[in-house]
C-alpha atoms as a PDB file:
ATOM      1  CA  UNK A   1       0.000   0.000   0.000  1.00  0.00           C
ATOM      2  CA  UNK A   2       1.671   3.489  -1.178  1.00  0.00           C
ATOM      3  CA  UNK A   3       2.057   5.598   1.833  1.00  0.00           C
ATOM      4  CA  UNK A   4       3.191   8.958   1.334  1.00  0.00           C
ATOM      5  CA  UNK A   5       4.498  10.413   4.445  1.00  0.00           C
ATOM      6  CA  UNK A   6       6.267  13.604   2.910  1.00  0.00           C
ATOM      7  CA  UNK A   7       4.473  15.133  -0.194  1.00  0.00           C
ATOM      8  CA  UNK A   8       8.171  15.689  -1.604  1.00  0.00           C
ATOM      9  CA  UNK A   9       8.388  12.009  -2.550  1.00  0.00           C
ATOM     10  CA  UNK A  10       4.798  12.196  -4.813  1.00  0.00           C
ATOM     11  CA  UNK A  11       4.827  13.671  -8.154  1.00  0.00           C
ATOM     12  CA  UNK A  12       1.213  13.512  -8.463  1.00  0.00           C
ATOM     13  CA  UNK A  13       1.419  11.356 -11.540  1.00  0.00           C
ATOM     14  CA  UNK A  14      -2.198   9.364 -10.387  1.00  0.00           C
ATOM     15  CA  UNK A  15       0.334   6.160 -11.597  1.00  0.00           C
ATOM     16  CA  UNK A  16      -1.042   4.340  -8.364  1.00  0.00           C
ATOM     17  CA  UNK A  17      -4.858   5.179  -8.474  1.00  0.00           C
ATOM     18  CA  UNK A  18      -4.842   4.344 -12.340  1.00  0.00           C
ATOM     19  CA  UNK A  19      -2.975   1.211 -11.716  1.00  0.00           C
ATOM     20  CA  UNK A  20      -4.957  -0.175  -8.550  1.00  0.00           C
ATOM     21  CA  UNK A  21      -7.401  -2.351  -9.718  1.00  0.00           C
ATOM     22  CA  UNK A  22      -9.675  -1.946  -6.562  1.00  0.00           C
ATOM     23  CA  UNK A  23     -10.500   1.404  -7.146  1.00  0.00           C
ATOM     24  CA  UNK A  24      -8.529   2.273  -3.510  1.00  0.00           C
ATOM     25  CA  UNK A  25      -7.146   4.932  -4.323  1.00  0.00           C
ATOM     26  CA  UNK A  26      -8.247   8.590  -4.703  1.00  0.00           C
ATOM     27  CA  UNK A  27      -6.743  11.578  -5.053  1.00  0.00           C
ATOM     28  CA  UNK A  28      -6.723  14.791  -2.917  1.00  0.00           C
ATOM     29  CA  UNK A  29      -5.571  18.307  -3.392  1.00  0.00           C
ATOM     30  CA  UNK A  30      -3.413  20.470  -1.231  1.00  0.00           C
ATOM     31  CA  UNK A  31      -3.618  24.160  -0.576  1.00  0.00           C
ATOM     32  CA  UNK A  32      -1.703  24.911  -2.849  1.00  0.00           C
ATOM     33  CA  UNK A  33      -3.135  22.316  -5.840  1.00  0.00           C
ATOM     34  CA  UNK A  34      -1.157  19.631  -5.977  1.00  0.00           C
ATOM     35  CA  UNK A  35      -2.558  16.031  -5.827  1.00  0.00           C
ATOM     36  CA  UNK A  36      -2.004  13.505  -3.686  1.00  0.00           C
ATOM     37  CA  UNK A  37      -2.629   9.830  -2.888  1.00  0.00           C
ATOM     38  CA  UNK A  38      -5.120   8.443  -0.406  1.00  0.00           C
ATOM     39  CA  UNK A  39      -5.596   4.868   0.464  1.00  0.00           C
ATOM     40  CA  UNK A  40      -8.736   3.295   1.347  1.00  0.00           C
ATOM     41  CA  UNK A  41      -7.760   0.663   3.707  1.00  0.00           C
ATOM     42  CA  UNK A  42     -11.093  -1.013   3.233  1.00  0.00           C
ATOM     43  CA  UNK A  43     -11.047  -1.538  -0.160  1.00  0.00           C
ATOM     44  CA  UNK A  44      -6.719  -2.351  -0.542  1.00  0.00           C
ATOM     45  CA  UNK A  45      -5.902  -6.246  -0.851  1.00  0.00           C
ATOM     46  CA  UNK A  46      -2.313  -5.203  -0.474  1.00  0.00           C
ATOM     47  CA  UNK A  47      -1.360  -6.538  -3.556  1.00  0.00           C
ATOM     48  CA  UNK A  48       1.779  -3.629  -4.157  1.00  0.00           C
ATOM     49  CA  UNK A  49       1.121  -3.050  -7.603  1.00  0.00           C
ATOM     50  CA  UNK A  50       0.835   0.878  -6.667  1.00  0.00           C
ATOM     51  CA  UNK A  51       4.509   1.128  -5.186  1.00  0.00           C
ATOM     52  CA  UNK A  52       5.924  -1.110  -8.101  1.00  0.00           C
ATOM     53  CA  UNK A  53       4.879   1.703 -10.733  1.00  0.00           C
ATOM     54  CA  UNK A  54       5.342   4.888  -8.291  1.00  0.00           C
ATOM     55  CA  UNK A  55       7.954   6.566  -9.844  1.00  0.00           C
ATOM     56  CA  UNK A  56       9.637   8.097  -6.991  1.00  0.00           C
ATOM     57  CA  UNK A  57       9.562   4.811  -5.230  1.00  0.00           C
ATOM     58  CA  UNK A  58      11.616   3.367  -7.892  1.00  0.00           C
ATOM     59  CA  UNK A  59      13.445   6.048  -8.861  1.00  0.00           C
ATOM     60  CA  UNK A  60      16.991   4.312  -8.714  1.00  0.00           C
ATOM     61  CA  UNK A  61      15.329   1.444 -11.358  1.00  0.00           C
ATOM     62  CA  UNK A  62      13.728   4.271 -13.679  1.00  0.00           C
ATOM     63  CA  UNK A  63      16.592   6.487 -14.334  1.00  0.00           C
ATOM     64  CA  UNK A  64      18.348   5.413 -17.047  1.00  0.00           C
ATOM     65  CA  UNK A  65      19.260   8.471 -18.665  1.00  0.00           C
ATOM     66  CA  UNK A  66      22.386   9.628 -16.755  1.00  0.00           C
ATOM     67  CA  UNK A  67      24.775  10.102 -20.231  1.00  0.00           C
ATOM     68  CA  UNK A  68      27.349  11.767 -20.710  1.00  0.00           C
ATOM     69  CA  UNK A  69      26.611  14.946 -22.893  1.00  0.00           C
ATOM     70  CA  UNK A  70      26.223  14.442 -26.362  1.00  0.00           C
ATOM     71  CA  UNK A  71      29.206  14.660 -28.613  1.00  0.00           C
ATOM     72  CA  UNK A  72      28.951  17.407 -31.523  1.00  0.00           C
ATOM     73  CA  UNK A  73      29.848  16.027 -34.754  1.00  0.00           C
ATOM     74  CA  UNK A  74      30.100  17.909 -37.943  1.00  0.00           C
ATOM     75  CA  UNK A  75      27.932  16.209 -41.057  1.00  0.00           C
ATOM     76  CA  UNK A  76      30.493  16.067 -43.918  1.00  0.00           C
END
């Protein structure tokens, strides 16, 4: 069950409410508009499918675009 303690970790993608099949998962706003997660403990089986697609969860697994910068090279 996703469980977002600091509203730094959540992008406020809706990854986890689109992905949980149980419809346990609804989104709220803060005062200042952003959206965030909140888990109906009733209706959640606890089958983890929201923090296997949370992107800031599994941040380390996502990122796969640390290159160096591109090289220049001049089209003859």
């Amino acid at each position: 069950m996703i469980d977002i303690s600091d509203k730094a970790m959540c992008c406020g993608c809706n990854a986890c409410g689109d992905v949980c099949a149980h419809d346990a998962i609804t989104f709220k706003t803060d005062i200042e508009g952003f959206w965030y997660p909140i888990v109906d403990e009733a209706k959640c089986t606890n089958c983890g499918l929201c923090d296997k697609i949370c992107p800031e969860l599994n941040i380390a697994s996502l990122k796969k675009n640390d290159f160096d910068k591109p090289v220049q090279t001049i089209a003859a």
